[in-house]
Protein backbone atom coordinates (compact mmCIF):
# COMPACT_ATOMS: atom_id res chain seq x y z
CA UNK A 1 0.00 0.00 0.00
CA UNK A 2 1.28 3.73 -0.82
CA UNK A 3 0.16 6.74 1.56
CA UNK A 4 0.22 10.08 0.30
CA UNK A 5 -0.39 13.31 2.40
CA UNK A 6 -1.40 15.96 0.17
CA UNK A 7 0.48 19.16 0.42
CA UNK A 8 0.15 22.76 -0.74
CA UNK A 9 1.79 22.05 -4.36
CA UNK A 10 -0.93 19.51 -4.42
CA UNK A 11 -3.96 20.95 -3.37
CA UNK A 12 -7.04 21.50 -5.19
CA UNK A 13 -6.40 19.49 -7.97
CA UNK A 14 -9.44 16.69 -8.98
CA UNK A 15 -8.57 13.33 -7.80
CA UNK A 16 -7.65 12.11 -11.04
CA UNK A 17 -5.92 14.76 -12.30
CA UNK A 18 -3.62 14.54 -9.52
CA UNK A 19 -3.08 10.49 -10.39
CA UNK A 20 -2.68 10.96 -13.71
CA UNK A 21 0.67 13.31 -13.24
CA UNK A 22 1.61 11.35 -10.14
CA UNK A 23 1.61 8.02 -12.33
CA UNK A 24 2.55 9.37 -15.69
CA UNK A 25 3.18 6.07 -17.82
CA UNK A 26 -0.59 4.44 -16.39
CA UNK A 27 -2.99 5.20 -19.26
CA UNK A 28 -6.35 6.93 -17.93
CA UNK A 29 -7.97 3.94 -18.28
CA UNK A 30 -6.08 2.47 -15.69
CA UNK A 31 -6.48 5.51 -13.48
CA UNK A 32 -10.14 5.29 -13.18
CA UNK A 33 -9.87 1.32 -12.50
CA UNK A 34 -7.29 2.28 -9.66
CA UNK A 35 -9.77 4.72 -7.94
CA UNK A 36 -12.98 2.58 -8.63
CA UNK A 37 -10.88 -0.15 -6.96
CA UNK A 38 -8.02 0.62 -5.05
CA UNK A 39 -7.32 4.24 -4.03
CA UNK A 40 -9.42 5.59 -0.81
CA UNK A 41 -8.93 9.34 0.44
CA UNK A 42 -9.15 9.59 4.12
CA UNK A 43 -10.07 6.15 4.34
CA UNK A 44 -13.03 6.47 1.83
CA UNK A 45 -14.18 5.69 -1.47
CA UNK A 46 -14.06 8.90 -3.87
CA UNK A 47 -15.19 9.72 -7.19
CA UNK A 48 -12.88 10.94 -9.62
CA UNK A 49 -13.64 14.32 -9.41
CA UNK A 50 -13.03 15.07 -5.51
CA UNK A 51 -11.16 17.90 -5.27
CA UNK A 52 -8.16 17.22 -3.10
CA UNK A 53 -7.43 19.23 0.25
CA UNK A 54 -4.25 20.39 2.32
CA UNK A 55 -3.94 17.02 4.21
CA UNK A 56 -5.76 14.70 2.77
CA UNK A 57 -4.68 11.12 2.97
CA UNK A 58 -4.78 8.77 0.16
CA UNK A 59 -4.19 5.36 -0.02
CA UNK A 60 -3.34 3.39 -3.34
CA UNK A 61 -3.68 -0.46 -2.45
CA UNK A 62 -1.57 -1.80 -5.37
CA UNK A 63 2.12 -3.33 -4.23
CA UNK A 64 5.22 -0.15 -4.16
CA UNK A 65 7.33 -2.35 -7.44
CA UNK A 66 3.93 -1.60 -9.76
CA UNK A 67 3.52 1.95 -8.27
CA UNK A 68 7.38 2.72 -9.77
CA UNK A 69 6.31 1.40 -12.81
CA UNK A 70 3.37 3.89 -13.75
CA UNK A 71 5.88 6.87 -12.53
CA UNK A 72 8.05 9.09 -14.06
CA UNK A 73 11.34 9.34 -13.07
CA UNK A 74 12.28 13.42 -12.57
CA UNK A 75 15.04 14.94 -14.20
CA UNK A 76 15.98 18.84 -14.13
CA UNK A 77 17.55 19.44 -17.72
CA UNK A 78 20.53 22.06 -17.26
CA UNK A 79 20.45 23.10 -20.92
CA UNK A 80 22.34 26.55 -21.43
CA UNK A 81 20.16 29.45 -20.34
CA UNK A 82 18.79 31.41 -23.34
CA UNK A 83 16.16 33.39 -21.95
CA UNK A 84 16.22 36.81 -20.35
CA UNK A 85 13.95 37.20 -16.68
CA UNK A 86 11.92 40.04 -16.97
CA UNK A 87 10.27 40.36 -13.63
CA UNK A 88 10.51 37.38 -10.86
CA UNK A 89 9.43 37.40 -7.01
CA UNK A 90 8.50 34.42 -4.64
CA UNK A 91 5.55 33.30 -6.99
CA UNK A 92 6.06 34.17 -10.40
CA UNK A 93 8.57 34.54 -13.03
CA UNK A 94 7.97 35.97 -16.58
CA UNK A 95 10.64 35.24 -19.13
CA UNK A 96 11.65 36.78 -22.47
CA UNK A 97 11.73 33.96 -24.89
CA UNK A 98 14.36 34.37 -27.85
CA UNK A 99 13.85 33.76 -31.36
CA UNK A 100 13.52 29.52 -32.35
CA UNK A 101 13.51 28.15 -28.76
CA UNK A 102 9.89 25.52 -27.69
CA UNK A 103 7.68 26.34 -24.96
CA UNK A 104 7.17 23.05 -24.57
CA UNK A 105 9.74 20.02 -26.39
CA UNK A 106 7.51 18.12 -29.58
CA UNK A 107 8.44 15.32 -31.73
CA UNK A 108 11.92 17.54 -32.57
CA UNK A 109 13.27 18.67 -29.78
CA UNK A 110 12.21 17.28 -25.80
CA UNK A 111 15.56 18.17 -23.49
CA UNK A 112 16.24 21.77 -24.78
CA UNK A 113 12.78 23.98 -24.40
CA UNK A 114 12.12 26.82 -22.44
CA UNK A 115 9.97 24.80 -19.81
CA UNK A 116 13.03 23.03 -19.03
CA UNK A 117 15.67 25.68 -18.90
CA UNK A 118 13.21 27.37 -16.68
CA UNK A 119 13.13 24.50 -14.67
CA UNK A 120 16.94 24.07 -14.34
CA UNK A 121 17.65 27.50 -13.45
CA UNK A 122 15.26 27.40 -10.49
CA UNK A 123 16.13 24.39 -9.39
CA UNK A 124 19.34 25.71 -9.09
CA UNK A 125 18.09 28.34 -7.29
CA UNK A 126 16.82 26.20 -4.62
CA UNK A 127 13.49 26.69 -5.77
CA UNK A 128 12.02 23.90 -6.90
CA UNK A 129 13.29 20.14 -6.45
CA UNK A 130 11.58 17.72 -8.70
CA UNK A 131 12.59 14.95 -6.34
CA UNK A 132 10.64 16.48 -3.54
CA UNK A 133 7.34 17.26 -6.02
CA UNK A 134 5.30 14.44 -6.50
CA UNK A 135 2.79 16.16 -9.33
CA UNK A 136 4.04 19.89 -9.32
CA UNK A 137 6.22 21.37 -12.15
CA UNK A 138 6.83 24.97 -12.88
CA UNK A 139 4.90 25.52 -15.81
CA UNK A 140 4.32 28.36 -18.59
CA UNK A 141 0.24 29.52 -18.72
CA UNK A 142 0.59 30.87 -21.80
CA UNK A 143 2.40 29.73 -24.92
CA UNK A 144 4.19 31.23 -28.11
CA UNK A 145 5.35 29.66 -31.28
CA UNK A 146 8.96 28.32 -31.65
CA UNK A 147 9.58 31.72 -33.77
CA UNK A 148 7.63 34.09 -31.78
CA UNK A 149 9.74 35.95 -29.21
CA UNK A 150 9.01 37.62 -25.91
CA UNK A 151 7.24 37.33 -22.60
CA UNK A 152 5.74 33.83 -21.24
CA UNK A 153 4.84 33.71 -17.42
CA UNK A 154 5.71 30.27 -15.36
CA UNK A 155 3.77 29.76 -11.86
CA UNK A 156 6.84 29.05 -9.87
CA UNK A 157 4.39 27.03 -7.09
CA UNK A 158 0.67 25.56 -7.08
CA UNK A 159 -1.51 28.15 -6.03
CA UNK A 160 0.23 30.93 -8.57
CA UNK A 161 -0.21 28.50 -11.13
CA UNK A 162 -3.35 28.19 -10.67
CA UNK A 163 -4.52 31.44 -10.42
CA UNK A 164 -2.52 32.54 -13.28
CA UNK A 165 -4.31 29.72 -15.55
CA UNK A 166 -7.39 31.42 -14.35
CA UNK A 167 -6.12 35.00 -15.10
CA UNK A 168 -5.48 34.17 -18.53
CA UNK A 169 -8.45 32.20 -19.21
CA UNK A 170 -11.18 34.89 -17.94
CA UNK A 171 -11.44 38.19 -18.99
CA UNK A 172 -10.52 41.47 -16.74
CA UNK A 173 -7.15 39.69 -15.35
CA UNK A 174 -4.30 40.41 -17.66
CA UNK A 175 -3.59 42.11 -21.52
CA UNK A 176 -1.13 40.65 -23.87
CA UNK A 177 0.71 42.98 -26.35
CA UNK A 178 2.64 42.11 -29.40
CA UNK A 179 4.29 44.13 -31.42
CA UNK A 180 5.01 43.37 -35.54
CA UNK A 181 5.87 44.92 -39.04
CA UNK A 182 3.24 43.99 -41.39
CA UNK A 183 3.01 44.68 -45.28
CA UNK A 184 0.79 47.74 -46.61
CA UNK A 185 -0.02 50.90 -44.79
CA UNK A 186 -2.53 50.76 -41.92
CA UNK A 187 -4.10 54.24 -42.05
CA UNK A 188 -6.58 53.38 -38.84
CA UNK A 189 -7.10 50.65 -35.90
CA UNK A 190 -8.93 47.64 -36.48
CA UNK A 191 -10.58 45.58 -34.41
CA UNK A 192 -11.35 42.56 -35.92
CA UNK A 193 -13.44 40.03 -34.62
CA UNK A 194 -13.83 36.31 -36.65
CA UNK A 195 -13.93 32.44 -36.78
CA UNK A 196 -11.11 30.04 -37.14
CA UNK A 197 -10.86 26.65 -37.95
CA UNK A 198 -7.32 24.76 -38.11
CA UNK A 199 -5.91 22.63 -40.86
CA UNK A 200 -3.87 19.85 -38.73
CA UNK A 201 -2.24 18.38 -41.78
CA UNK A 202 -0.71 21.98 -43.25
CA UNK A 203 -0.97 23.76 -39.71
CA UNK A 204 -2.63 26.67 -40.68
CA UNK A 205 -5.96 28.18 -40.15
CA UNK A 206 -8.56 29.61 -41.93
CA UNK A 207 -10.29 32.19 -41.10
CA UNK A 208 -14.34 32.09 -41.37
CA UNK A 209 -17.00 34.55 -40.85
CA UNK A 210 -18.86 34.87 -37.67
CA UNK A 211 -22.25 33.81 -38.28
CA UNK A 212 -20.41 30.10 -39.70
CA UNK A 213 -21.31 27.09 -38.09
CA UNK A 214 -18.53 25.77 -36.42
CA UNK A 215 -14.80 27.05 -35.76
CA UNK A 216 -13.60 29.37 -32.58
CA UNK A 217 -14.38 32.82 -32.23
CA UNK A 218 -11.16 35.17 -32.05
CA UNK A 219 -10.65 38.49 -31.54
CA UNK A 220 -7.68 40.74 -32.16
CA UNK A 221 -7.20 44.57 -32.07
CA UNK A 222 -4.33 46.17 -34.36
CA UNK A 223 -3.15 49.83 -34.07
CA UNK A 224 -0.44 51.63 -36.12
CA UNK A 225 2.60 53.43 -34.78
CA UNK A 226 4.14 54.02 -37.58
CA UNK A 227 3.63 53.56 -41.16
CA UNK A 228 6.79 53.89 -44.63
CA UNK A 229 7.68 52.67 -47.77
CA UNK A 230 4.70 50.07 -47.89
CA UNK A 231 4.99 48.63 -44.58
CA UNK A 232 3.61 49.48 -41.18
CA UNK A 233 4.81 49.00 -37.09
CA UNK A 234 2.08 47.87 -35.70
CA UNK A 235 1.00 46.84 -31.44
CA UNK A 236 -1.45 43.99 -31.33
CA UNK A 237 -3.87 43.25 -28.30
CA UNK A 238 -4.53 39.73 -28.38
CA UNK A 239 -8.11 39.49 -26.72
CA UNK A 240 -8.16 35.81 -27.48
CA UNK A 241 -5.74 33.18 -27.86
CA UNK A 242 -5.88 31.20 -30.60
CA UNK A 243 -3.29 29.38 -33.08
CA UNK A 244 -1.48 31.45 -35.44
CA UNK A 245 -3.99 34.41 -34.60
CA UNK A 246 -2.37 37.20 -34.88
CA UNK A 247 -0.70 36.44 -38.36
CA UNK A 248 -3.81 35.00 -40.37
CA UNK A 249 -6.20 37.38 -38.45
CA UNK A 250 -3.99 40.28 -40.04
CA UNK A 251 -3.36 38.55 -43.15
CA UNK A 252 -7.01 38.52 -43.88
CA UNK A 253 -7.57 41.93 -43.03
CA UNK A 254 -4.94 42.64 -46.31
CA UNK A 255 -2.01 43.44 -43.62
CA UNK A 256 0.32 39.76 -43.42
CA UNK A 257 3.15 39.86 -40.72
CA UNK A 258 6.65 40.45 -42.82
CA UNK A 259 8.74 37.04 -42.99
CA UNK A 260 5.37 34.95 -42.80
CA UNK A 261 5.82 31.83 -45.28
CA UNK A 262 2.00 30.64 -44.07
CA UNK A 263 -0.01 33.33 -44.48
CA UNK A 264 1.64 36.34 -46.96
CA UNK A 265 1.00 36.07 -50.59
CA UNK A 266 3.75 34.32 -52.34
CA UNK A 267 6.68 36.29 -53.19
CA UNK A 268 5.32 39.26 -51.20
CA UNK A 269 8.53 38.95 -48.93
CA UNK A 270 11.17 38.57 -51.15
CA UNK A 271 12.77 41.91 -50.86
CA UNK A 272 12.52 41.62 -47.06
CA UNK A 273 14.58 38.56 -47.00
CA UNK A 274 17.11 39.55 -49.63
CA UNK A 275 17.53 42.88 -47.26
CA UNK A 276 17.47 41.41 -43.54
CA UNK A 277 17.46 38.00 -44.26
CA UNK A 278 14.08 37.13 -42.46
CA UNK A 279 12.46 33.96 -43.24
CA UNK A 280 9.86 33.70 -40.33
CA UNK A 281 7.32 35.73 -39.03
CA UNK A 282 8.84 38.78 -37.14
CA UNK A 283 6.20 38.72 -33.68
CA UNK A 284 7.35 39.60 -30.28
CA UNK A 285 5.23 39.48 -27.00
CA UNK A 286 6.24 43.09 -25.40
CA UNK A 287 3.73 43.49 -23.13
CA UNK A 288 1.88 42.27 -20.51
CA UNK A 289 -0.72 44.67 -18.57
CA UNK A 290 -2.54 42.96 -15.03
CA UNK A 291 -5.50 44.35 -14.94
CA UNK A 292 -6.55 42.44 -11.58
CA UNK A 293 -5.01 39.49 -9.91
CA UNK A 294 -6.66 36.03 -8.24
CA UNK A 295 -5.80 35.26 -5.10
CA UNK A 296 -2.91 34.80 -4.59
CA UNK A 297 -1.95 37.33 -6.75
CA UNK A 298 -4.08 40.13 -6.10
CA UNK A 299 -0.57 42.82 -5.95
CA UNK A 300 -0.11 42.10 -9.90
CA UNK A 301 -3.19 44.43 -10.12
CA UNK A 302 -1.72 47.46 -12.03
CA UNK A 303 1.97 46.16 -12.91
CA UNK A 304 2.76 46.56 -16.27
CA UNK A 305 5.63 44.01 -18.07
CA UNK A 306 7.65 44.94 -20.79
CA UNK A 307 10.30 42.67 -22.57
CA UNK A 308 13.14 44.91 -24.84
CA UNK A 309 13.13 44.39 -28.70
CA UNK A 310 14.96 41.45 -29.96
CA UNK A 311 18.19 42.72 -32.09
CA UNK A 312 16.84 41.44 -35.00
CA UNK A 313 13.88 43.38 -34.84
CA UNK A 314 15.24 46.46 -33.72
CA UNK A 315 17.50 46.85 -36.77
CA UNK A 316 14.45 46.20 -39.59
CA UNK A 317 12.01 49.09 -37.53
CA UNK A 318 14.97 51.06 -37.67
CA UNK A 319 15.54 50.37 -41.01
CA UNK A 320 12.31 51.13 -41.90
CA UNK A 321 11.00 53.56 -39.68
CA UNK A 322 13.75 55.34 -39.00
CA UNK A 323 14.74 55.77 -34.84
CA UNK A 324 11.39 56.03 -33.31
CA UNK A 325 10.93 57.54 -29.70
């Protein structure tokens, strides 16, 4: 029999949930056979859904050799740190992520992501040791693309984590910013409000009028800073979160991101490859803007996170633009 106390990097978390990260190899399946059968908490039955307490005792009735078998073993990767911290304190840490480096590892790279090096550098700290957490891992709550660069915020314990998820999934919490160079002159804001629906095989999406059946709704806000020579600096507010928004939302609106193989019309960015030799989408989180804060986060209220401009970046606005204040 195993006995597990639950602690504060454990609490309020469904019952299954939890089981499912404890015991990472069992299939779900096998997780709901285990509690139908063999896990009690505080000596009782429970459905899979019971939200787990500060305290609680369960007990998994299956022998300790086929417990190590549905785990995980815990490794901190130490890969080299590439990212830049752009505000950190006991809870929190929000990271500028450079240019070609995974949130999360995928069926090309697994050991050298930003989750990981993240990871590493506070367990180095002292912060977090993965052979001490049973289920917890410091995780990113929101995501950008391998090419995108800029800010990503990590939950550096439980309760942050999951209060941040919850910031970023309701409204009135938190404002994301990019900023971008896009093709054609934006004379006015747009606010442009759609469906999408994703093509798994190309990895694009489409995007669809509102009144279709079907697809997500997203919504994205664009407002020019500056505009020459055929091109345009724009700031995005991201008011939803969906794949590749920002680049096919502005795409369709005639405006594609410069660099963007997926969604520009073909050729369209020859000369800015020939020039600055950009052959991805140039999109950088800069800001973040907390709005309000959950418990136990309530002091983000009002904080305002920028991340600097990648070099990259810097040198094709300045290029085009000229040195902007």
């Amino acid at each position: 029999m195993i006995k597990i106390s639950i602690t504060e990097n454990e609490e309020n978390q469904r019952l299954d949930r939890f089981l499912k990260k404890y015991f990472k190899n069992a299939s779900l399946s096998h997780i709901y056979k285990l509690i139908r059968k063999d896990i009690k908490v505080n000596g009782k039955r429970a459905a899979i859904e019971t939200l787990l307490k500060l305290g609680d005792e369960l007990a998994i009735y299956i022998p300790e050799e086929e417990a190590e078998a549905y785990q995980e073993k815990k490794t901190v990767s130490h890969s080299k740190k590439q990212f830049k911290i752009a505000f950190e304190d006991e809870n929190i840490i929000i990271v500028e992520k450079p240019f070609g480096l995974l949130v999360h590892g995928d069926k090309t790279e697994k050991k050298n992501t930003l989750a990981n090096q993240v990871a590493g550098y506070l367990a180095d700290k002292g912060e977090y040791a993965p052979g001490r957490e049973r289920t917890f891992v410091p995780s990113p709550v929101n995501r950008l693309d391998r090419n995108t660069t800029g800010l990503v915020i990590f939950g550096k314990n439980n309760k942050a984590l999951q209060s941040l998820n919850q910031m970023i999934r309701d409204k009135g919490y938190v404002r994301k910013y990019y900023l971008t160079i896009v093709h054609g002159e934006m004379k006015k804001s747009l606010q442009l409000k759609d469906k999408m629906e994703k093509d798994e095989k190309t990895n694009t999406v489409r995007v669809i009028d509102l009144e279709t059946e079907g697809g997500k709704v997203m919504e994205t806000i664009a407002k020019p800073l500056k505009t020459a020579k055929g091109y345009t600096l724009v700031e995005v507010e991201l008011v939803t979160g969906r794949t590749h928004q920002i680049r096919a939302h502005l795409a369709k609106a005639g405006f594609p991101v410069i660099g963007d193989v997926k969604y520009a019309i073909k050729g369209q960015n020859k000369k800015i490859e020939q020039k600055f030799k950009l052959s991805t989408q140039l999109l950088h989180a800069y800001k973040l803007c907390f709005d309000d804060g959950a418990a136990p986060l309530e002091y983000m209220k009002g904080m305002e996170i920028k991340a600097n401009l990648p070099a990259n970046f810097e040198e094709i606005k300045d290029s085009l633009f000229g040195t902007l204040n």
